[in-house]
C-alpha atoms as a PDB file:
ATOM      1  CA  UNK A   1     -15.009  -3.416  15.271  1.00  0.00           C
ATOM      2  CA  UNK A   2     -13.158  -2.916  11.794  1.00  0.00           C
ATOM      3  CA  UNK A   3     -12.994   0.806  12.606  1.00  0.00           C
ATOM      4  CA  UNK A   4     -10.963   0.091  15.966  1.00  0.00           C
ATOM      5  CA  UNK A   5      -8.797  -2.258  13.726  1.00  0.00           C
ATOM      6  CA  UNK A   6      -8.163   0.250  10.973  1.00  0.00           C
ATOM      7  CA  UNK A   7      -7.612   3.387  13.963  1.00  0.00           C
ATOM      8  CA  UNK A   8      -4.657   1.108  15.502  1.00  0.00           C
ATOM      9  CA  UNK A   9      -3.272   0.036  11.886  1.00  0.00           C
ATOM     10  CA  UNK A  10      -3.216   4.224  10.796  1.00  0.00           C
ATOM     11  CA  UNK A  11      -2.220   5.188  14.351  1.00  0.00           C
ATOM     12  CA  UNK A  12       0.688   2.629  14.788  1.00  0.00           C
ATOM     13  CA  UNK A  13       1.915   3.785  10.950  1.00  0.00           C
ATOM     14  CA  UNK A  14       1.473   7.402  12.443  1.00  0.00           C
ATOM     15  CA  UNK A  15       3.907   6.970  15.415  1.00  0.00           C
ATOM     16  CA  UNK A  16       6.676   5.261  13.605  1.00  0.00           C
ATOM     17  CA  UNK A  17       6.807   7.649  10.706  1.00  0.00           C
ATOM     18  CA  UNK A  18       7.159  10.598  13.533  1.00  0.00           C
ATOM     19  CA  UNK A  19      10.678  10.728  14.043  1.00  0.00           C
ATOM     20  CA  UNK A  20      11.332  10.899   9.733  1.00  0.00           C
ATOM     21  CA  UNK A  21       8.572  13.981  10.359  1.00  0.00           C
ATOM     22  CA  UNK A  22      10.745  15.670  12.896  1.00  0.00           C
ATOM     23  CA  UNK A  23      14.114  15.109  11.777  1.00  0.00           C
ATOM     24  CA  UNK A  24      12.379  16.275   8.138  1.00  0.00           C
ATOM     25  CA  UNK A  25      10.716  19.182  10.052  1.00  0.00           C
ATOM     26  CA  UNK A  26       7.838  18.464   7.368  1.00  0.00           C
ATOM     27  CA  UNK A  27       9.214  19.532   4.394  1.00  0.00           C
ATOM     28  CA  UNK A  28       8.277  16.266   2.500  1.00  0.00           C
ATOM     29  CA  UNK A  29       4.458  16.571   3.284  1.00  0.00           C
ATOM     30  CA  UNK A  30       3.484  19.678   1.740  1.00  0.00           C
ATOM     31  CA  UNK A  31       1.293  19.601  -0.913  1.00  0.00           C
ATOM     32  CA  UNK A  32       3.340  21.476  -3.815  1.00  0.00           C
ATOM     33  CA  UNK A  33       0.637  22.657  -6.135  1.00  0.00           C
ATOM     34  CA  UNK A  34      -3.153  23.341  -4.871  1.00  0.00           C
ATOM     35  CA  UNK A  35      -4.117  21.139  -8.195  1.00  0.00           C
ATOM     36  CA  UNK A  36      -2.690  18.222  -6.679  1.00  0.00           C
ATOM     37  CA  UNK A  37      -4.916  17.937  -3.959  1.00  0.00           C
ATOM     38  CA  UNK A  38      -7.855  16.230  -5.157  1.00  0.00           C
ATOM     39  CA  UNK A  39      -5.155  13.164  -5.486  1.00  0.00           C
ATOM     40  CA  UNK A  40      -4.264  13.648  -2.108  1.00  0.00           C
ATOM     41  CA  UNK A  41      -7.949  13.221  -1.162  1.00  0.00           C
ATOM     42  CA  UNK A  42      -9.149  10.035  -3.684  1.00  0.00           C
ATOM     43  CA  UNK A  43      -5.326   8.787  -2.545  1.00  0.00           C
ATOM     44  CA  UNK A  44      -7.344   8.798   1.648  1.00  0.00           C
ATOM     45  CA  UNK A  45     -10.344   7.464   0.186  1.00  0.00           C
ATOM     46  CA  UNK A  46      -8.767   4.885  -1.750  1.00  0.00           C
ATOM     47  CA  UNK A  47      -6.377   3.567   0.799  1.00  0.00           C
ATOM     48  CA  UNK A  48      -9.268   3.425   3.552  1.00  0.00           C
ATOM     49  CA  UNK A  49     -11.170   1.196   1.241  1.00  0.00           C
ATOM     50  CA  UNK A  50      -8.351  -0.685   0.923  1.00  0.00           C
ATOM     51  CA  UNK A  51      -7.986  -0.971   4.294  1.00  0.00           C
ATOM     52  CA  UNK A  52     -11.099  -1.864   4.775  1.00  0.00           C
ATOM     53  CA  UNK A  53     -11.800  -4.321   2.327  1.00  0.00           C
ATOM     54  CA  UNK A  54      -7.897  -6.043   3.826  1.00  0.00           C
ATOM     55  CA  UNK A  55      -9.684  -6.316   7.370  1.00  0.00           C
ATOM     56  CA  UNK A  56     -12.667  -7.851   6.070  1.00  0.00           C
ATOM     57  CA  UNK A  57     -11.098 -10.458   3.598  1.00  0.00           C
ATOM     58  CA  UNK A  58      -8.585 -11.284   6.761  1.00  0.00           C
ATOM     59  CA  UNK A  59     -11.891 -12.227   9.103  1.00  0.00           C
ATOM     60  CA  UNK A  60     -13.109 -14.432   6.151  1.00  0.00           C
ATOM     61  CA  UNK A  61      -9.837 -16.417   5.216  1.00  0.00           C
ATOM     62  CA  UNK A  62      -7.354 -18.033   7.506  1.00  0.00           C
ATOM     63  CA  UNK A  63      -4.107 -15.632   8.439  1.00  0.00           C
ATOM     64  CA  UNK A  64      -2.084 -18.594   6.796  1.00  0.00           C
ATOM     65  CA  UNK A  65      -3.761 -17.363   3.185  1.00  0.00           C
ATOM     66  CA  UNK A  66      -3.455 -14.202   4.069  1.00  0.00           C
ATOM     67  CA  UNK A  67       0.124 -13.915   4.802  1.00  0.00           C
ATOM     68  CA  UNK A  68       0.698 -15.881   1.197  1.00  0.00           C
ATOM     69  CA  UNK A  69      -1.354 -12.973  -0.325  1.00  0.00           C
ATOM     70  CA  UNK A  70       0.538 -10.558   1.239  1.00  0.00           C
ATOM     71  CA  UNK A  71       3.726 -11.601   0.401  1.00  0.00           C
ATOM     72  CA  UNK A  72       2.154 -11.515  -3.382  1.00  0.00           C
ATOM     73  CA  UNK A  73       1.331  -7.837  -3.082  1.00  0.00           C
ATOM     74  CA  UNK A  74       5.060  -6.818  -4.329  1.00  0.00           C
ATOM     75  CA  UNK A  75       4.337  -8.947  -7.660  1.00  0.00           C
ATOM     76  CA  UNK A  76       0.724  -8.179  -8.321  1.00  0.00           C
ATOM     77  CA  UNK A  77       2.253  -4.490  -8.094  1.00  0.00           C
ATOM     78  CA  UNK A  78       4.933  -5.033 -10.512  1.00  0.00           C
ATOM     79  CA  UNK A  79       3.049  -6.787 -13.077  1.00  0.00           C
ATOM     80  CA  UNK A  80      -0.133  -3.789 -12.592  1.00  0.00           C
ATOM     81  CA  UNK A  81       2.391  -1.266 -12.855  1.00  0.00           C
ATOM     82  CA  UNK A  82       3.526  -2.817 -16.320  1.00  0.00           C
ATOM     83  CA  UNK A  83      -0.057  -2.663 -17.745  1.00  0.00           C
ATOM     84  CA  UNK A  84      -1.422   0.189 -16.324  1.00  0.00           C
ATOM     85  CA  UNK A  85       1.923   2.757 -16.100  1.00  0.00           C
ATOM     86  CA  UNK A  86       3.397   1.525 -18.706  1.00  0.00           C
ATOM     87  CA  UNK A  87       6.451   0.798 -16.648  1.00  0.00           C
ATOM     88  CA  UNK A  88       9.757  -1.648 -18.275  1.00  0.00           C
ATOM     89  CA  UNK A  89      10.058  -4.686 -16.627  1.00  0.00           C
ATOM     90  CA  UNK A  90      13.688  -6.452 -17.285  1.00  0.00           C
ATOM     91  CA  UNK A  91      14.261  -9.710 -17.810  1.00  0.00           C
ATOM     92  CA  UNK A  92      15.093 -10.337 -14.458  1.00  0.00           C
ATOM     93  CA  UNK A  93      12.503  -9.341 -12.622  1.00  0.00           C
ATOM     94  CA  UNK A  94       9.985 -11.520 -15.703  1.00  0.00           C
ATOM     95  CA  UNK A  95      12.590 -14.040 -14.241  1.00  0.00           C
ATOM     96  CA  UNK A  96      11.933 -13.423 -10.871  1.00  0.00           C
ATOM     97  CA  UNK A  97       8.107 -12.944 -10.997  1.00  0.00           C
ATOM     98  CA  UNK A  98       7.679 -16.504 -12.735  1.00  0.00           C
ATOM     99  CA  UNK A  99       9.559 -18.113 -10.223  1.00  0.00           C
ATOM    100  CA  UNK A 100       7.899 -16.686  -7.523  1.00  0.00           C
ATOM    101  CA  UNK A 101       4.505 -18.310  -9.139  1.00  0.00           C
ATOM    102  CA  UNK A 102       5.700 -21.733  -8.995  1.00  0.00           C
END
């Protein structure tokens, strides 16, 4: 089932970010202002759909397209981040992202 799948992904993500949590004690995952979290929450939703809809577009292409996807994901974030943050991309990285296209 996709749930099982998604349980392992979150639960193997939980057990290797344990030892930062203890050596932290914490101190990183406290929510500083109660405004924030409402972000915190659409944040969960929006990752589990994401999750979700990953899973599911896995089972319907091959792993081979996937894994090209995936390897994408750094790029499609970079050139999102431009649009929607507002974020300066250098020339380098406009370098690197139209090489990595060809």
């Amino acid at each position: 089932s996709i749930f099982q799948i998604i349980f392992i992904i979150n639960f193997i993500a939980s057990v290797s970010l344990l030892p930062w949590i203890v050596v932290t004690k914490g101190k990183h995952l406290k929510i500083q202002k109660k405004k924030y979290y409402l972000y915190y929450i659409l944040r969960a939703v929006f990752n589990f759909l994401g999750i979700i809809t990953w899973v599911e577009a896995i089972k319907s292409i091959g792993l081979n397209e996937a894994t090209a996807i995936s390897y994408m994901i750094p790029i499609f974030t970079t050139i999102l981040a431009a649009i929607f943050c507002g974020e300066k991309i250098s020339l380098k990285c406009l370098g690197a992202i139209g090489v990595s296209f060809i």
